[in-house]
Every structure is written in structure tokens, then in C-alpha cells.
Protein backbone atom coordinates (compact mmCIF):
# COMPACT_ATOMS: atom_id res chain seq x y z
CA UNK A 1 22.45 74.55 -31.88
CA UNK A 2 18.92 76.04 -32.61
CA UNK A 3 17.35 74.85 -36.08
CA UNK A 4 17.57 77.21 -38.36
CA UNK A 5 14.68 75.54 -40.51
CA UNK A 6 14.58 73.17 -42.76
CA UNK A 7 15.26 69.90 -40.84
CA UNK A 8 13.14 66.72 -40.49
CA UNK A 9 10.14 66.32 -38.70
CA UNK A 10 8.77 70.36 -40.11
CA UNK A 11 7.35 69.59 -43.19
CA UNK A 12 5.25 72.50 -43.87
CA UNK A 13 5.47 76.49 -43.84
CA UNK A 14 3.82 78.31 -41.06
CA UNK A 15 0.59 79.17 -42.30
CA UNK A 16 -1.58 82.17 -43.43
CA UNK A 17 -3.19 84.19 -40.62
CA UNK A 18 -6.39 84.74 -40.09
CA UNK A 19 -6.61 88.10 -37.98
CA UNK A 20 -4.73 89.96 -36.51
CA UNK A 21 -3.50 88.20 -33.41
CA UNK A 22 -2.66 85.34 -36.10
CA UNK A 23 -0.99 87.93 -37.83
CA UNK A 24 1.20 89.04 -35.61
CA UNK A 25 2.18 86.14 -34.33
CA UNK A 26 2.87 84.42 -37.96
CA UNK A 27 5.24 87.22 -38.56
CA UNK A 28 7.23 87.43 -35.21
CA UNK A 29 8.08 83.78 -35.64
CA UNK A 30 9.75 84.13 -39.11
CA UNK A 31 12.04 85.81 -37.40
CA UNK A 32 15.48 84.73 -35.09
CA UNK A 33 13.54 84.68 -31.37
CA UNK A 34 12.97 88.06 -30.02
CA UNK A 35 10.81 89.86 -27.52
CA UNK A 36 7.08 89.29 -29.34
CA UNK A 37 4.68 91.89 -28.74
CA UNK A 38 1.25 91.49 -29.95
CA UNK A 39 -1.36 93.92 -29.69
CA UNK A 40 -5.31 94.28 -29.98
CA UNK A 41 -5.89 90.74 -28.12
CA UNK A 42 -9.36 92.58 -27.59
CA UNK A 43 -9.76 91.84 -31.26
CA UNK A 44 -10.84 88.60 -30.56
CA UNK A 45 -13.43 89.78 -28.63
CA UNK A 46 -15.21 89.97 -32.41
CA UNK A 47 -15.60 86.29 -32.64
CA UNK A 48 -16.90 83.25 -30.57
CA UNK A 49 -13.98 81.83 -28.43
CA UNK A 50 -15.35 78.41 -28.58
CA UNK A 51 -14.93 78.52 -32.48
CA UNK A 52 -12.62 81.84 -33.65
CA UNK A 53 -10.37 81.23 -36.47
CA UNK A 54 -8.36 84.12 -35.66
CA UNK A 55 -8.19 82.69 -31.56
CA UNK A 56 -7.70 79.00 -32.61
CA UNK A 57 -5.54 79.77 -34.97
CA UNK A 58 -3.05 81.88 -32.96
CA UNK A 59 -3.52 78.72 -30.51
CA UNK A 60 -3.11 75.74 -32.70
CA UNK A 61 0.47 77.94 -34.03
CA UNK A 62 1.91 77.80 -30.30
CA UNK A 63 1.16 74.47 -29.49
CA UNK A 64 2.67 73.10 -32.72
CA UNK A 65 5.86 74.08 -31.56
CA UNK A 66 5.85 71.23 -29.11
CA UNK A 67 4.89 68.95 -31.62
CA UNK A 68 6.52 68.72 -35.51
CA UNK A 69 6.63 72.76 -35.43
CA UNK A 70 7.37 74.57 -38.98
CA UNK A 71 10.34 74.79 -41.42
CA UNK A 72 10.50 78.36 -41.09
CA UNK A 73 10.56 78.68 -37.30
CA UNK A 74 13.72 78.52 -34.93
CA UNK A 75 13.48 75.99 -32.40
CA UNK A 76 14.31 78.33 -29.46
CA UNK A 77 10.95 79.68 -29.93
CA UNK A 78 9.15 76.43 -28.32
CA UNK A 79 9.20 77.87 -24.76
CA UNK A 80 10.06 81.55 -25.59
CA UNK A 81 8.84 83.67 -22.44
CA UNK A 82 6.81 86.05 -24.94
CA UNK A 83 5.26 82.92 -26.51
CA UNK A 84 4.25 81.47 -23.49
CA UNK A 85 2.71 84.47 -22.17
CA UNK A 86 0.71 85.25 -25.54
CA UNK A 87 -0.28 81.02 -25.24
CA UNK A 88 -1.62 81.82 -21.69
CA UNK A 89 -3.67 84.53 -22.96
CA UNK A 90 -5.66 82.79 -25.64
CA UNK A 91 -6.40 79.52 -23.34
CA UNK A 92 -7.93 81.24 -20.47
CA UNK A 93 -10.52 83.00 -23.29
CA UNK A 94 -10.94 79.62 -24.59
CA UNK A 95 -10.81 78.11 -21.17
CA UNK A 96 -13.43 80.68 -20.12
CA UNK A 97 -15.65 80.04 -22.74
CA UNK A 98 -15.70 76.47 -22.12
CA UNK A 99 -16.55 77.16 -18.50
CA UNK A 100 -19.52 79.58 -19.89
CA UNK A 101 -20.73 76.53 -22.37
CA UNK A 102 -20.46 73.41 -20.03
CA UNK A 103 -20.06 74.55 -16.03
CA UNK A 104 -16.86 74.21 -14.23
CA UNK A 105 -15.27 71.38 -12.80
CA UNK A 106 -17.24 70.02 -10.06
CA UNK A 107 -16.47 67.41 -7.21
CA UNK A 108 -17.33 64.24 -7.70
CA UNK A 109 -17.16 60.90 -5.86
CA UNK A 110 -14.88 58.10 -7.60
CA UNK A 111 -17.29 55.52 -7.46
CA UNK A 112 -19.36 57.60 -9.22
CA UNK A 113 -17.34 58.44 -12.25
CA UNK A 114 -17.96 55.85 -14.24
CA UNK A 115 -21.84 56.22 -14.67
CA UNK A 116 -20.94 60.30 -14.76
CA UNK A 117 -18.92 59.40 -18.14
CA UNK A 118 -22.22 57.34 -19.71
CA UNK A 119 -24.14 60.19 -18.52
CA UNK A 120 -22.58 62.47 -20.43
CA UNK A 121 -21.90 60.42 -23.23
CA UNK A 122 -25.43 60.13 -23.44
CA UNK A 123 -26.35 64.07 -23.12
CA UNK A 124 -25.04 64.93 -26.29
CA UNK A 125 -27.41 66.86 -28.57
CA UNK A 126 -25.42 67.24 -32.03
CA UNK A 127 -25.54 65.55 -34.97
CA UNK A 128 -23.89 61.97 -36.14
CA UNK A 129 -21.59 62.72 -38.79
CA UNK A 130 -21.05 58.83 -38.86
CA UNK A 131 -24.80 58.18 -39.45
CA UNK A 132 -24.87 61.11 -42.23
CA UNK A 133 -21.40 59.58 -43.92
CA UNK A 134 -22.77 55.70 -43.70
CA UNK A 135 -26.30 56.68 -45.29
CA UNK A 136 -25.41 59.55 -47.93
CA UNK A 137 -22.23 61.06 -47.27
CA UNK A 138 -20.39 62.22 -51.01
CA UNK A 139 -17.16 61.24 -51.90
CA UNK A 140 -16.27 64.67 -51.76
CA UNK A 141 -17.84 64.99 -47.96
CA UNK A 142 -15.47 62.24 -46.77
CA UNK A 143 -12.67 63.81 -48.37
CA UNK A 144 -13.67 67.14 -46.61
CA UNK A 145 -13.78 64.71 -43.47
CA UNK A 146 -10.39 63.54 -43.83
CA UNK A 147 -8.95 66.80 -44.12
CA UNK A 148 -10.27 68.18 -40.74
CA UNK A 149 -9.82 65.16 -39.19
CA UNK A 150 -6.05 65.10 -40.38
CA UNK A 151 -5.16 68.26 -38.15
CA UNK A 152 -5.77 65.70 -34.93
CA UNK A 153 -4.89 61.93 -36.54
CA UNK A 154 -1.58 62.74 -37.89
CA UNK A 155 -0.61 63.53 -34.71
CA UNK A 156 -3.20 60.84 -32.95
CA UNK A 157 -2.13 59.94 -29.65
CA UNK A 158 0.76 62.14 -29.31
CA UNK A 159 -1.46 64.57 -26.82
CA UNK A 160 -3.15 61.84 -24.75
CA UNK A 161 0.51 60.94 -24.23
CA UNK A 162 1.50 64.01 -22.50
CA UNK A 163 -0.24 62.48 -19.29
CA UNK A 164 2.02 59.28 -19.27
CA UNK A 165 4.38 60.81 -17.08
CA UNK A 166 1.91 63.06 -14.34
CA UNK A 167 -0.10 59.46 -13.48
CA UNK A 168 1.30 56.58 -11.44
CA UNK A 169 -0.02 53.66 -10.69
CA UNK A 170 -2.61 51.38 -12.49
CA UNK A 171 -3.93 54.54 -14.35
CA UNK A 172 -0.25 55.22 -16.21
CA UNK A 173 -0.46 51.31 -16.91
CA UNK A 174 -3.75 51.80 -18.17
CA UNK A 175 -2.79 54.64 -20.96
CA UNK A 176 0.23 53.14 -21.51
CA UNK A 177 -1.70 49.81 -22.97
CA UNK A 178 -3.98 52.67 -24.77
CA UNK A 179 -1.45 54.20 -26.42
CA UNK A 180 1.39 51.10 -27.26
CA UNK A 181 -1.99 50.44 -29.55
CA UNK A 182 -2.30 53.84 -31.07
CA UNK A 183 1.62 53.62 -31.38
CA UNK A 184 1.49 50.29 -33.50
CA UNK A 185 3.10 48.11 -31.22
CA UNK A 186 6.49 48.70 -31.90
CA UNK A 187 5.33 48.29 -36.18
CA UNK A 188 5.74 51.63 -37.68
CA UNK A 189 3.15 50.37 -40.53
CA UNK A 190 0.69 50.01 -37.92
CA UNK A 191 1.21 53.39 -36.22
CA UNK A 192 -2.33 54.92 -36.52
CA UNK A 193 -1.48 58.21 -37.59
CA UNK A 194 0.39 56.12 -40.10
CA UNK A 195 -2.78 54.19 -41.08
CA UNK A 196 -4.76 57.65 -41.30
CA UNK A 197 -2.13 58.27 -43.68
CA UNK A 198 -3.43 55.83 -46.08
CA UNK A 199 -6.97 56.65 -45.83
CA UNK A 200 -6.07 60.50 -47.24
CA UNK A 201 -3.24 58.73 -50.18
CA UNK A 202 -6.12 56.48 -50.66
CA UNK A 203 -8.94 59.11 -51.06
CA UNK A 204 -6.39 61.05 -53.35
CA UNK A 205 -5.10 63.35 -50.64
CA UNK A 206 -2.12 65.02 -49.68
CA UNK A 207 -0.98 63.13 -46.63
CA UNK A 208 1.49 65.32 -45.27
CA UNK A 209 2.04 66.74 -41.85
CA UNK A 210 -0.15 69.79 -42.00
CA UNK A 211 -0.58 70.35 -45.52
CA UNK A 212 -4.20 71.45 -44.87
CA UNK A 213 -4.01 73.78 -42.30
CA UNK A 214 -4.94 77.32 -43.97
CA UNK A 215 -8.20 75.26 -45.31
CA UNK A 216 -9.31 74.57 -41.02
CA UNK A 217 -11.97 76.67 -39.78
CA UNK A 218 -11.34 77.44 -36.15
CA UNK A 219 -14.31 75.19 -35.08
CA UNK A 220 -12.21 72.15 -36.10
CA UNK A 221 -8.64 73.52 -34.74
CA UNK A 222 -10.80 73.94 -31.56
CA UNK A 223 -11.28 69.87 -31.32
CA UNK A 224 -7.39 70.06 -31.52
CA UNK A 225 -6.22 73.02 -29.09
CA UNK A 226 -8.72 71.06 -26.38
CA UNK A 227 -6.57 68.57 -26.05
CA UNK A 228 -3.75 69.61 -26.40
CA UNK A 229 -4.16 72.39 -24.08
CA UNK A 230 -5.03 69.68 -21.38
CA UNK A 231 -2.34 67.76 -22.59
CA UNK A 232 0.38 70.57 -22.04
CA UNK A 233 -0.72 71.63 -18.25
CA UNK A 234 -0.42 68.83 -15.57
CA UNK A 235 -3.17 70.91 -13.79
CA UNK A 236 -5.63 69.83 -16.45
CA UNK A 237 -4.11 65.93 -16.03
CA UNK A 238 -7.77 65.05 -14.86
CA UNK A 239 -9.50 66.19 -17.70
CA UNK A 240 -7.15 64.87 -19.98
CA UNK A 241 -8.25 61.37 -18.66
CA UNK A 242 -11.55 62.18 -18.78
CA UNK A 243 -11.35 63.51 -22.93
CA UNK A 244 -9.64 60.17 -23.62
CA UNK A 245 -12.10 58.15 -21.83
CA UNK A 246 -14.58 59.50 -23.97
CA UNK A 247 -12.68 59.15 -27.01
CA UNK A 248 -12.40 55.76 -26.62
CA UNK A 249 -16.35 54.95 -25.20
CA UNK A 250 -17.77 56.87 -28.14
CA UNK A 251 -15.68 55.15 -31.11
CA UNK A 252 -16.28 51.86 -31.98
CA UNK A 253 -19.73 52.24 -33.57
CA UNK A 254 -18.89 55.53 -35.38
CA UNK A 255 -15.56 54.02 -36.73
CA UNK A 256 -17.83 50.99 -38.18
CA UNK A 257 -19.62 53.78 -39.85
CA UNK A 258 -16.79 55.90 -41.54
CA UNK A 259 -15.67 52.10 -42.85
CA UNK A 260 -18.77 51.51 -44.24
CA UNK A 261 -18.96 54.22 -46.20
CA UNK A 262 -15.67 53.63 -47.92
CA UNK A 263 -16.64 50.78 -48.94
CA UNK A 264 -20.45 51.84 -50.21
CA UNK A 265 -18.11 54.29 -52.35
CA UNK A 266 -15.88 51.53 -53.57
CA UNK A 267 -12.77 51.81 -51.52
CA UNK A 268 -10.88 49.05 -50.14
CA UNK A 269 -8.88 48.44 -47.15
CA UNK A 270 -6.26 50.50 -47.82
CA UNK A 271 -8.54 53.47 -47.37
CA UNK A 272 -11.16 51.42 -44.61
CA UNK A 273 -7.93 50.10 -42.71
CA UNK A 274 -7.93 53.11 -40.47
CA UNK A 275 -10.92 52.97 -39.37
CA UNK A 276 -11.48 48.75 -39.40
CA UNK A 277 -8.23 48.46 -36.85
CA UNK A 278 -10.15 51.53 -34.33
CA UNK A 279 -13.67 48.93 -34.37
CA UNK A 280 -11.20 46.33 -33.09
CA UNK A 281 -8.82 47.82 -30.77
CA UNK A 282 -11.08 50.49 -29.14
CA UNK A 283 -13.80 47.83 -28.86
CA UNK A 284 -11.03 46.99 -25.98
CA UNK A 285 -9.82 50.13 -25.32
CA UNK A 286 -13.06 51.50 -23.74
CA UNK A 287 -13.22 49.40 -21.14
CA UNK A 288 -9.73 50.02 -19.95
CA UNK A 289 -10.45 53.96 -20.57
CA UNK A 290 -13.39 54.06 -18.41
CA UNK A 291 -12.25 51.46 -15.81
CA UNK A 292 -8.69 51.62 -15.45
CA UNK A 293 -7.92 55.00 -16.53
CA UNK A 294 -10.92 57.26 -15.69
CA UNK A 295 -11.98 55.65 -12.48
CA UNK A 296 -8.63 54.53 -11.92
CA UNK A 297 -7.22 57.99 -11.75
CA UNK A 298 -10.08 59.03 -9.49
CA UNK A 299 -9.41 56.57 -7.22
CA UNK A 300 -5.86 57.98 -7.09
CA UNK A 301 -6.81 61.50 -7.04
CA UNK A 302 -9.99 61.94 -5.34
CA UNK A 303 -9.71 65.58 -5.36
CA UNK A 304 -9.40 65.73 -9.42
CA UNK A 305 -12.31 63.26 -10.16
CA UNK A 306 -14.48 66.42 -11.18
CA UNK A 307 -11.70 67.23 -13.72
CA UNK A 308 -12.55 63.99 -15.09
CA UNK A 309 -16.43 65.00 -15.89
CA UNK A 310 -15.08 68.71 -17.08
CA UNK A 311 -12.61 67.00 -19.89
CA UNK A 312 -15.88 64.75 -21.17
CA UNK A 313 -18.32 67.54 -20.63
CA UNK A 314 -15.25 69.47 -23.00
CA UNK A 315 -14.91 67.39 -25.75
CA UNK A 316 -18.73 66.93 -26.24
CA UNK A 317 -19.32 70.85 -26.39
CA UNK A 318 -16.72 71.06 -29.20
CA UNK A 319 -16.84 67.96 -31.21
CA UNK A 320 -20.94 68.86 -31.74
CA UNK A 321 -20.02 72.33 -32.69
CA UNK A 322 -17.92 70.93 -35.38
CA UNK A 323 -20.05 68.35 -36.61
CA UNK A 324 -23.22 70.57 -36.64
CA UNK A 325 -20.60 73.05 -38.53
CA UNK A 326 -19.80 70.20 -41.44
CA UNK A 327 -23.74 69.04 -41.47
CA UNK A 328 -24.95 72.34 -41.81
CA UNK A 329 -22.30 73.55 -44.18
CA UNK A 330 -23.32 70.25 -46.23
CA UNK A 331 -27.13 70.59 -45.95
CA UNK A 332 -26.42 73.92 -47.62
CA UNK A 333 -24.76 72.73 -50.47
CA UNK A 334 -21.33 74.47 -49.41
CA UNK A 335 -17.99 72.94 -48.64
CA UNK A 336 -17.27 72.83 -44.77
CA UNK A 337 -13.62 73.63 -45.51
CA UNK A 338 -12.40 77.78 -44.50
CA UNK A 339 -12.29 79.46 -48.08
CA UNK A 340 -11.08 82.78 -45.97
CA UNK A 341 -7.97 81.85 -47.05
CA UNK A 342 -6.41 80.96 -50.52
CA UNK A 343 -7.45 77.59 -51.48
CA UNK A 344 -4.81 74.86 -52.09
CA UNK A 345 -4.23 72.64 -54.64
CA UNK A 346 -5.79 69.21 -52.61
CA UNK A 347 -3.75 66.77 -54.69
CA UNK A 348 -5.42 64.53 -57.91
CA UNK A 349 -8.42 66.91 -58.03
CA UNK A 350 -9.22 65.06 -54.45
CA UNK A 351 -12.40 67.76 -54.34
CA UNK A 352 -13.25 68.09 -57.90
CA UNK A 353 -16.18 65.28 -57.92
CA UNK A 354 -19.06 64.47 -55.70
């Protein structure tokens, strides 16, 4: 039996649109599944596809059906022929824009993958939000922080697992390890997602599934609609390797960071937890990334190593977009948080002070 809504796991309402494709959307999935039509996809044509909260918005909607979904949307729409085609539609403009921005995927050797990743780790032109929280980052700032960051860590891992099942070998060892870490272990308390959790009940945050989402600007559902996109297509298996590898190489010192400013703000570990166990376990975690998993996988597909390079080239393009957006927007004076949308009430007067 389809859900009707209502049932565990969907703890939020779908959310307010931002455009029309959002719009339309938003509105045929209130309703029992039926053939949805959505018109003017040349709207989007209006904004940048790299960052457009009417595009990533429309995107992030689909792709939470295959995760926690919303109370007010029947289960039979997950894989919905007109949902599926309308998905299709806004991935290849994101897809193309991404291609525009950073090249496409190129062949590469395997033994060369591993310097390719350091490479590109160390191409990257944007700012350090880490450096900017650890030397003068508000309490407000890292409360803005934790709301962005909550549309990707309450649901950390769960799209890097997607790839478990389209590797073999020592590279589906290799994530597995990863991700029995993110996962806790088998201790639900020590879930990560779990221990982000904390960091928002901590900072006087709502920590629910989603309870943020019409406060998002498209630049930060972008970070999240990357990987899930190459999460959800075994085509894009490759660069799904090569996102996580980078996720991993580029976290322990930032991590430190995010910690450290807790604590110059006065927090303890149940808001610095988070962040303390990443320091630790990705400290491990990058060498298995880049070794066993990225070069790994190469060495098992030769033919997708370049998909490797396209997934870290990927993630670099839109993670400095969104942390030039939140520097800028900060620099200014001006929350980083979309206001195009009614604001919410962020729980204890979280974003009252400074």
C-alpha cells in the first residue's frame, strides 16, 4: 500500500517554491500520482544553473523522494515516469553547466590519479570558510553554517552509499570501511548525521530532518543535488568516487577549525563533538579515499578514471561558489540564508544575537 502521508521517516511538509518550475512541481505532488506536466522549463534559462534556486530547488524536491521524502507526498511518486523525466531535464542543465565551468571528463591513466586528486585539491581559488569561522566567525555565522550545512549532514553518507553496490572489489571494501564510520559502527549515538544533530540542539537549532529548507539558497542545495545526482546514476559511479575522495582529503584541517570556533564561543563537546570525531576518523579516512577507493576504482575501471578527476573538479566548482556566497553575504553585513521566502521561526531565537 502507497503512504498516504504522515508516516515515519517524512518529517517535514514539502516546501515553498521558488519559481515556477518549483511551483509546479510542489503542487503536482500534493496530489494522488498523476501524469505531471510542467511547463516554461525555459524559465530557468533566467538564472545561473550552477546556483538557481528555482533549478535546485525543483532538483533537491525529486531526489528527496529517494531519501526521507515529505509527509504530504504519496510514495508511488519516487519513480513516477513524469518525475523522472522532469528529474532528467534539470540535471543535464546542471550537468551542462558543470561541463561549461570545469571541462568534461577526460581520460586519465590510473597511476596517475592520485597526484590528479592533490592537483586539484590544490587549484582551488575560493575562500576558507574554516579560516573565517576559527578567526572571527559570529555566533550567529556558525548558526547560519549549520543550517546550510544541515541540508547535506542529516543525511551524511547516505549518497556516497549509493555506490556500495556498482563497485567490486577492494574499492567496495574501501567505502564500505568509509562509511561503517560515518554510520557509527553499529552505535546509533555515534551515527554522524546523529552527531550533527547535536551541534544544531546545541547551537539552539531545530534539528529536524529538513526543517530549514525554504531558508537554502540554491547555491547551497547545489553542494547537495551534486552528489546526489552522481549518487543516483551508476554512469556517474566514477565521479562519485572521485567527490568522496575529496571529501575526505580536504577535511581534517577544516573540521579542526569549525571545532575551534565552538569552543572560542564557549561551546562544549556536545556542540564540537561533530566535528572533533571527523579530525579523527577522516585523518584515516583520506588515505583509504585516495588509495583504496579513488585509485582503487581506477585500477578496476581504467576507462572511468577521468570520471574520477570530473567528480573532484565538481565538488570544488560548487563548494567555492557557496562559500564565496556565505563570505560575501557576511562581509556585507547580510545573512547568507534565502529571505525569498517566508522566514521561519529558527528555534530559541537561534539567530537573534551575534
Amino acid at each position: 500500500m502507497t503512504r498516504q502521508g504522515g508516516e515515519a521517516g517524512a518529517d517535514i511538509s514539502l516546501p515553498t517554491a521558488r519559481g515556477p518550475v518549483s511551483d509546479q512541481l510542489i503542487q503536482g505532488l500534493r496530489r494522488p500520482p498523476h501524469h505531471l506536466r510542467v511547463d516554461g522549463l525555459e524559465s530557468l534559462d533566467a538564472e545561473d544553473p550552477l546556483v538557481g534556486d528555482d533549478l535546485h530547488l525543483a532538483l533537491y524536491t525529486c531526489y528527496e523522494l529517494h531519501y526521507r521524502s515529505f509527509c504530504d507526498v504519496d510514495d508511488a511518486w519516487e519513480w513516477h515516469p513524469s518525475v523522472l523525466a522532469l528529474r532528467s531535464s534539470l540535471e543535464q542543465r546542471f550537468l551542462d553547466a558543470l561541463v561549461d565551468d570545469i571541462g568534461p571528463s577526460r581520460a586519465i591513466a590510473p597511476d596517475a590519479v592520485g597526484a590528479a586528486l592533490h592537483e586539484t585539491l590544490a587549484s582551488g581559488t575560493g575562500p576558507s570558510l574554516s579560516s573565517f569561522m576559527a578567526s572571527r566567525g559570529s555566533l550567529r555565522q556558525l548558526r547560519e553554517f549549520a543550517i546550510h550545512r544541515s541540508a547535506y549532514q542529516l543525511k551524511e553518507a547516505d549518497p556516497h552509499t549509493w555506490a556500495i553496490p556498482r563497485l567490486y572489489g577492494s574499492p567496495k571494501a574501501a567505502l564500505v570501511k568509509i562509511q561503517a564510520d560515518e554510520y557509527g559502527n553499529g552505535e546509533p549515538d555515534e551515527v554522524h548525521a546523529t552527531r550533527f544533530a547535536m551541534t544544531m540542539v546545541a547551537l539552539g537549532l531545530d534539528a529536524t530532518y529538513g526543517a530549514y529548507l525554504d531558508r537554502i539558497p540554491g547555491v547551497t542545495l547545489a553542494t547537495v543535488n551534486l552528489v546526489s545526482l552522481f549518487g543516483l546514476h551508476r554512469r556517474w559511479r566514477g565521479a562519485l568516487v572521485g567527490h568522496l575522495a575529496i571529501f575526505e582529503m580536504a577535511s581534517v584541517v577544516p573540521m579542526g577549525r569549525y571545532a575551534q570556533a565552538l569552543r572560542r564561543l564557549g561551546y562544549g563537546t556536545d556542540a564540537t563533538g561533530f566535528y572533533d570525531v571527523h579530525v579523527l576518523a577522516d585523518a584515516v579516512h583520506e588515505k583509504i579515499a585516495e588509495h583504496d577507493l579513488a585509485v582503487g576504482f581506477a585500477n578496476t575501471e581504467p576507462r572511468r578514471a577521468g570520471d574520477i578527476l570530473f567528480g573532484a573538479r565538481a565538488i570544488m566548482a560548487v563548494e567555492e561558489r557557496f562559500a564565496r556566497h556565505l563570505v560575501d553575504a557576511w562581509n556585507r553585513g547580510e545573512t547568507s540564508l534565502s529571505e525569498s521566502v517566508p522566514r521561519l521561526q529558527l528555534g530559541s531565537a537561534a539567530l537573534a544575537g551575534a
